[in-house]
C-alpha atoms as a PDB file:
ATOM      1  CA  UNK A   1      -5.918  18.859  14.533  1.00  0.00           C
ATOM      2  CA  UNK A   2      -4.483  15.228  13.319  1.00  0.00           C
ATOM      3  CA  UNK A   3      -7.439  12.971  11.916  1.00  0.00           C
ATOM      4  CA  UNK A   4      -5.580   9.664  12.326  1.00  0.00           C
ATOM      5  CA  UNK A   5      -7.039   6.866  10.426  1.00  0.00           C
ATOM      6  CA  UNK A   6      -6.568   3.118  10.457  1.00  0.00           C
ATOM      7  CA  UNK A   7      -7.911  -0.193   8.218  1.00  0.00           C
ATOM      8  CA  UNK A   8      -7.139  -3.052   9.806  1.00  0.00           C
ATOM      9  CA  UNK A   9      -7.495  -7.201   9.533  1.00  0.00           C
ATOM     10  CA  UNK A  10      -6.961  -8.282  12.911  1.00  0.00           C
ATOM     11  CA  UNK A  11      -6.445  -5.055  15.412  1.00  0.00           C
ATOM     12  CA  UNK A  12      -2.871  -4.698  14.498  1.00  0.00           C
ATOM     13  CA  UNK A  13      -3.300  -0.824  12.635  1.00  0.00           C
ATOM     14  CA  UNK A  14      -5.479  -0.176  15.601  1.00  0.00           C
ATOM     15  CA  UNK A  15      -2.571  -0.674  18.048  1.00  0.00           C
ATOM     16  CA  UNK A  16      -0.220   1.192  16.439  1.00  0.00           C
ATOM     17  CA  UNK A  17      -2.760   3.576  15.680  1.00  0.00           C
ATOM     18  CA  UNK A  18      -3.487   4.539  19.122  1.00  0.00           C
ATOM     19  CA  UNK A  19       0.240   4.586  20.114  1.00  0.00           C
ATOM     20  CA  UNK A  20       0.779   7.396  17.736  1.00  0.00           C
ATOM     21  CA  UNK A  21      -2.160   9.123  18.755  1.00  0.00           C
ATOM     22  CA  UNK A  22      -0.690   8.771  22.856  1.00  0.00           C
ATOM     23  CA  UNK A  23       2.438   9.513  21.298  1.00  0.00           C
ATOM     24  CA  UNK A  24       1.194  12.937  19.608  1.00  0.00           C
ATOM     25  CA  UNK A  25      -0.525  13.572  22.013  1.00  0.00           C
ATOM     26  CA  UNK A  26       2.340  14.076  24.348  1.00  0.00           C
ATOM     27  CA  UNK A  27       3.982  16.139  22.150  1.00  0.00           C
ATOM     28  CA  UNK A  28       1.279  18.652  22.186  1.00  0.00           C
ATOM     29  CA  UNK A  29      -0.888  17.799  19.259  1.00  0.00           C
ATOM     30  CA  UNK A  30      -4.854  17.758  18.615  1.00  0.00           C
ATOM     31  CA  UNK A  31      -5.586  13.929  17.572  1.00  0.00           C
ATOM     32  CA  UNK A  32      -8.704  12.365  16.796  1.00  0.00           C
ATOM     33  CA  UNK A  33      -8.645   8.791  16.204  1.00  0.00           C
ATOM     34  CA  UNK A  34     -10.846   6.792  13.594  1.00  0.00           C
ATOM     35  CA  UNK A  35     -11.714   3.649  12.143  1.00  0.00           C
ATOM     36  CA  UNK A  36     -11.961   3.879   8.552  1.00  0.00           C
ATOM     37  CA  UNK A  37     -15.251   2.106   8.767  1.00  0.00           C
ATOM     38  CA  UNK A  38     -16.848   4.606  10.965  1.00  0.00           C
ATOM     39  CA  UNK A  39     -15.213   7.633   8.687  1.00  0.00           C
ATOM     40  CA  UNK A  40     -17.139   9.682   5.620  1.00  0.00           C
ATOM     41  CA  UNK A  41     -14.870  10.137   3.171  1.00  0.00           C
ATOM     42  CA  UNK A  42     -16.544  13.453   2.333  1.00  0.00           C
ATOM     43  CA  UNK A  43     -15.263  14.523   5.592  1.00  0.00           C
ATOM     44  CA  UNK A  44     -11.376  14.585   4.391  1.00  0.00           C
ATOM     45  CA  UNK A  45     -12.725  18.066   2.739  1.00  0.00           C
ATOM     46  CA  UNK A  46     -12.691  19.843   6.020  1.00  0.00           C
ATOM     47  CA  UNK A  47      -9.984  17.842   7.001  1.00  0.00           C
ATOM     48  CA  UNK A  48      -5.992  19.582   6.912  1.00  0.00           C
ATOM     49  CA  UNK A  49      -4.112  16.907   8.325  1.00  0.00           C
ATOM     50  CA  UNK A  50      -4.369  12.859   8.315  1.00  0.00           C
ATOM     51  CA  UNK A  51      -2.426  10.181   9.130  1.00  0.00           C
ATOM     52  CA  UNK A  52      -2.946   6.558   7.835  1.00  0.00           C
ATOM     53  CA  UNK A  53      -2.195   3.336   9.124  1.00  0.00           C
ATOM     54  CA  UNK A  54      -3.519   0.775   6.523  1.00  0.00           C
ATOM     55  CA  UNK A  55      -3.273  -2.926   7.396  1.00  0.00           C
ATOM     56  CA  UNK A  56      -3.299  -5.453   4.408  1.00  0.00           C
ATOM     57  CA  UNK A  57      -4.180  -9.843   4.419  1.00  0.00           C
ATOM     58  CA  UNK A  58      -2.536 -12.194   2.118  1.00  0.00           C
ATOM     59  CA  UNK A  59      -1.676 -10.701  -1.100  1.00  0.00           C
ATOM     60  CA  UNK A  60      -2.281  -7.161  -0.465  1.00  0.00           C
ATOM     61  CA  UNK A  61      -5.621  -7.600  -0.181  1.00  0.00           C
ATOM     62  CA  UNK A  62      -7.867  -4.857   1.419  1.00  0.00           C
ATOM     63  CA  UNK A  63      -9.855  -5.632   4.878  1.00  0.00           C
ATOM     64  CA  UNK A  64     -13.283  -5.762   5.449  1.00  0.00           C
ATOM     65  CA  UNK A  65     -13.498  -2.676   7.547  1.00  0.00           C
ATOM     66  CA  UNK A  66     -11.466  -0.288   4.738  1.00  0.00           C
ATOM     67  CA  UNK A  67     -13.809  -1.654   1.895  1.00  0.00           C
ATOM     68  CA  UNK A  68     -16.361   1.220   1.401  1.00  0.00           C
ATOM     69  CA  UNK A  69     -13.989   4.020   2.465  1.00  0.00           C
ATOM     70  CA  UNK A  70     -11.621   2.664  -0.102  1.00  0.00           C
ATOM     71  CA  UNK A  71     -14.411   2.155  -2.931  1.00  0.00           C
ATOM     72  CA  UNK A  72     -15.213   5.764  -2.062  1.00  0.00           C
ATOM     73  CA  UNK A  73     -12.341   7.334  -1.760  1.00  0.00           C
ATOM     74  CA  UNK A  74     -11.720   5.702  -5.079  1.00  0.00           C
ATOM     75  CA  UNK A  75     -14.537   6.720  -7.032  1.00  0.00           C
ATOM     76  CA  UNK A  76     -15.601   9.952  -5.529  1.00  0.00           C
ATOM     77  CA  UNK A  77     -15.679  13.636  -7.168  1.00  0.00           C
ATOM     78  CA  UNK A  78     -14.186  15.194  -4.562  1.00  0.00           C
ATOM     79  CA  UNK A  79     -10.932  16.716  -4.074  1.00  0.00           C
ATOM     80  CA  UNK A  80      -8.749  17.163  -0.960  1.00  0.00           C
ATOM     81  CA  UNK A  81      -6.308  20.242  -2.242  1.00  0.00           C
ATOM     82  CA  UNK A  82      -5.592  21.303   1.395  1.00  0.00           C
ATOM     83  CA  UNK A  83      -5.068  18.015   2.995  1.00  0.00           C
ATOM     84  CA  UNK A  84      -1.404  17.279   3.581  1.00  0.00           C
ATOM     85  CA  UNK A  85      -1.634  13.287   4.796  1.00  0.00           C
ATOM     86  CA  UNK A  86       1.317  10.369   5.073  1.00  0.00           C
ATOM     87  CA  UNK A  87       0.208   6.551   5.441  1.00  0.00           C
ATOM     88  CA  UNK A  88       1.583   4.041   6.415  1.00  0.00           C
ATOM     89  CA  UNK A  89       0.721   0.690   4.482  1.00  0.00           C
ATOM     90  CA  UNK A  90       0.772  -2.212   6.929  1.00  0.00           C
ATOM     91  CA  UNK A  91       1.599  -5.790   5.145  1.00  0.00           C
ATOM     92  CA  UNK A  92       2.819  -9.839   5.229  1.00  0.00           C
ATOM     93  CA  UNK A  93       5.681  -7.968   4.158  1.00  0.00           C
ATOM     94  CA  UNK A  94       7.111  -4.636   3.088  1.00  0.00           C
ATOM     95  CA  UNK A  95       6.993  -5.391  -0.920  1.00  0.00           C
ATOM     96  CA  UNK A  96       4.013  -3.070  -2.776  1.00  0.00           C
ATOM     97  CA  UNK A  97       2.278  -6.710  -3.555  1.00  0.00           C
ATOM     98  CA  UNK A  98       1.361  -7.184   0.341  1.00  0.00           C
ATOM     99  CA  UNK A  99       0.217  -3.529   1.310  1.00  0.00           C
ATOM    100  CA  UNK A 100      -2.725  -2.914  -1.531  1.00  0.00           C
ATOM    101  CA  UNK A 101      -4.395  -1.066   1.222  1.00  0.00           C
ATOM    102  CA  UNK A 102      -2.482   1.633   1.851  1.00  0.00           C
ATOM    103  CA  UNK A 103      -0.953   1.940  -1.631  1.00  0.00           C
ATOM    104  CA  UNK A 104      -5.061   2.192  -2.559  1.00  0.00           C
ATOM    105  CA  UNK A 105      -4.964   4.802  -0.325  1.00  0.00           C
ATOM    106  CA  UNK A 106      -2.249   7.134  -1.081  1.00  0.00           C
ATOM    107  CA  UNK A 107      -2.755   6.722  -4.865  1.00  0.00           C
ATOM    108  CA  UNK A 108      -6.666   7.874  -4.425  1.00  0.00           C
ATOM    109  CA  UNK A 109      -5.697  10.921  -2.039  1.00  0.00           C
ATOM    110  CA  UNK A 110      -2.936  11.857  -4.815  1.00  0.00           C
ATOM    111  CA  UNK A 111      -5.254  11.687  -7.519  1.00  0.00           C
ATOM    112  CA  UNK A 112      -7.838  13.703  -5.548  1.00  0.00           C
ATOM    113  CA  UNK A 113      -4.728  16.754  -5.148  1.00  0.00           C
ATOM    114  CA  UNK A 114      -4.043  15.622  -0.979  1.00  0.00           C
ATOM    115  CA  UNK A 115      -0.357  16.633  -0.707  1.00  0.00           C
ATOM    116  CA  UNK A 116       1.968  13.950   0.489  1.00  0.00           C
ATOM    117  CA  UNK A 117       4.340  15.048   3.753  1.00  0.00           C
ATOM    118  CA  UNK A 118       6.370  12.004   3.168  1.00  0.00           C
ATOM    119  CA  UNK A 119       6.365   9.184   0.801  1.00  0.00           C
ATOM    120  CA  UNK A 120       4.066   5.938   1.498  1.00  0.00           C
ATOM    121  CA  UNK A 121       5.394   3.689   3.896  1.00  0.00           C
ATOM    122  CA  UNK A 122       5.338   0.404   2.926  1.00  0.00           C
ATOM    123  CA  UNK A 123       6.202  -1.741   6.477  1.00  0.00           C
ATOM    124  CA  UNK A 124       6.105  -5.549   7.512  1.00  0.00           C
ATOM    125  CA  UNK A 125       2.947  -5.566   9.985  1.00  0.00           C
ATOM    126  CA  UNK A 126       5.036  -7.168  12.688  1.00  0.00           C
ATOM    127  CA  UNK A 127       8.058  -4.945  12.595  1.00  0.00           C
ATOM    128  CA  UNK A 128       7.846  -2.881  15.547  1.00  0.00           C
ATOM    129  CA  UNK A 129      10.916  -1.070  14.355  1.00  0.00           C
ATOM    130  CA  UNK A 130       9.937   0.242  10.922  1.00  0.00           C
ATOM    131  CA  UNK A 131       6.691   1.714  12.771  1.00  0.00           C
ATOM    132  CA  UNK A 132       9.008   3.185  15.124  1.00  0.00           C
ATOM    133  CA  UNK A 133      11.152   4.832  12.439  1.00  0.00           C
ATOM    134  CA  UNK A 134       7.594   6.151  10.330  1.00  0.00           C
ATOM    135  CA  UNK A 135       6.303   7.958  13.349  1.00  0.00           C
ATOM    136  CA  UNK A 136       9.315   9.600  14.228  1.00  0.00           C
ATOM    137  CA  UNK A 137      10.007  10.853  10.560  1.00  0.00           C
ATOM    138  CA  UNK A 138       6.060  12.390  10.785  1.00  0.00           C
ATOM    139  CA  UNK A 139       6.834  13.273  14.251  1.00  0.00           C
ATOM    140  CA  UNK A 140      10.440  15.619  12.479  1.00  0.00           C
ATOM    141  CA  UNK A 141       8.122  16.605   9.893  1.00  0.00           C
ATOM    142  CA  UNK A 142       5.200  17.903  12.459  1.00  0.00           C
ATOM    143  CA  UNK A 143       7.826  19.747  14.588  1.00  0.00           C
ATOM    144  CA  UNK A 144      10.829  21.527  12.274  1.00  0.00           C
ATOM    145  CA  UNK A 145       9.559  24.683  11.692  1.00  0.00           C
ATOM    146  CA  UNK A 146      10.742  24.994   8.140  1.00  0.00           C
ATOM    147  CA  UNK A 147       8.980  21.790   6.874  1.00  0.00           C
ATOM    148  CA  UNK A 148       5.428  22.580   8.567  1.00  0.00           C
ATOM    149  CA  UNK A 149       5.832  26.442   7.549  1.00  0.00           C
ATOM    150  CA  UNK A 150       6.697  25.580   4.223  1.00  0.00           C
ATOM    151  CA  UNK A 151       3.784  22.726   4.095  1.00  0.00           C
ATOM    152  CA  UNK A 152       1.656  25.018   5.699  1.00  0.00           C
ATOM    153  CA  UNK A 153       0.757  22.932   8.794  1.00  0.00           C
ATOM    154  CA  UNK A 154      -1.726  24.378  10.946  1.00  0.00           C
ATOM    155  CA  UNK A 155      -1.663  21.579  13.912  1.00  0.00           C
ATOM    156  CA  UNK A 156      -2.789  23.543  16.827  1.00  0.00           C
END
């Protein structure tokens, strides 16, 4: 099963967050689909695979809806050692200064022991292409036998 997250300012994550989900979908995967808002952190512990899409405003600023689950995340005790995740940290532009959201992100699942199946993904929220080229390196990662074997991918 894929938990696929998204934080988002003004439904952008959400789109693209549902076209990976259709797209995974069709490729035989398990997805459920969530709103970081509606999310309990505590529930990454049962969790073995996520996907983030992380939208950011201005300056890299967080959005409303990823405020608690980031403050949580953030400050929790608990650790994530058999969650293998990637996100993908939505921005004005693809510099680390306009996606704080998803770099929040990543950083807290790191420091919590998550394992990484590619690094963040730091995209322009408009650029249809770089989205493109994200999901289908998670899509080569999900799917060569060698990488999920060796990550020890369960995605049935």
């Amino acid at each position: 099963m894929i938990t696929l997250l998204y934080a988002t300012v003004s439904g952008r994550a959400e789109s693209l967050a549902l076209a990976a989900a259709e797209r995974l979908r069709l490729a035989g995967k398990r997805v459920e689909i969530h709103n970081v808002s509606h999310y309990p952190v505590q529930s990454l512990e049962e969790a073995r695979l996520a996907l983030f899409i992380a939208s950011s405003w201005g300056d890299g600023a967080t959005p409303l809806d990823a405020m608690e689950f980031c403050r949580q995340l953030e400050s929790t005790k608990l650790k994530f050692p058999q969650l293998n995740y990637a996100v993908l940290a939505l921005g004005e532009g693809a510099e680390q200064k306009h996606v704080g959201c998803g770099w929040r992100i990543d950083l807290a699942l790191e420091a919590r022991g998550a394992r990484r199946i590619l690094p963040r993904w730091n995209c322009d929220r408009n650029s249809v292409v770089e989205f493109e080229i994200w999901l289908r390196t998670v899509e080569a990662v999900l799917t060569t036998p060698r990488v999920a074997h060796d990550r020890q991918l369960k995605l049935a």
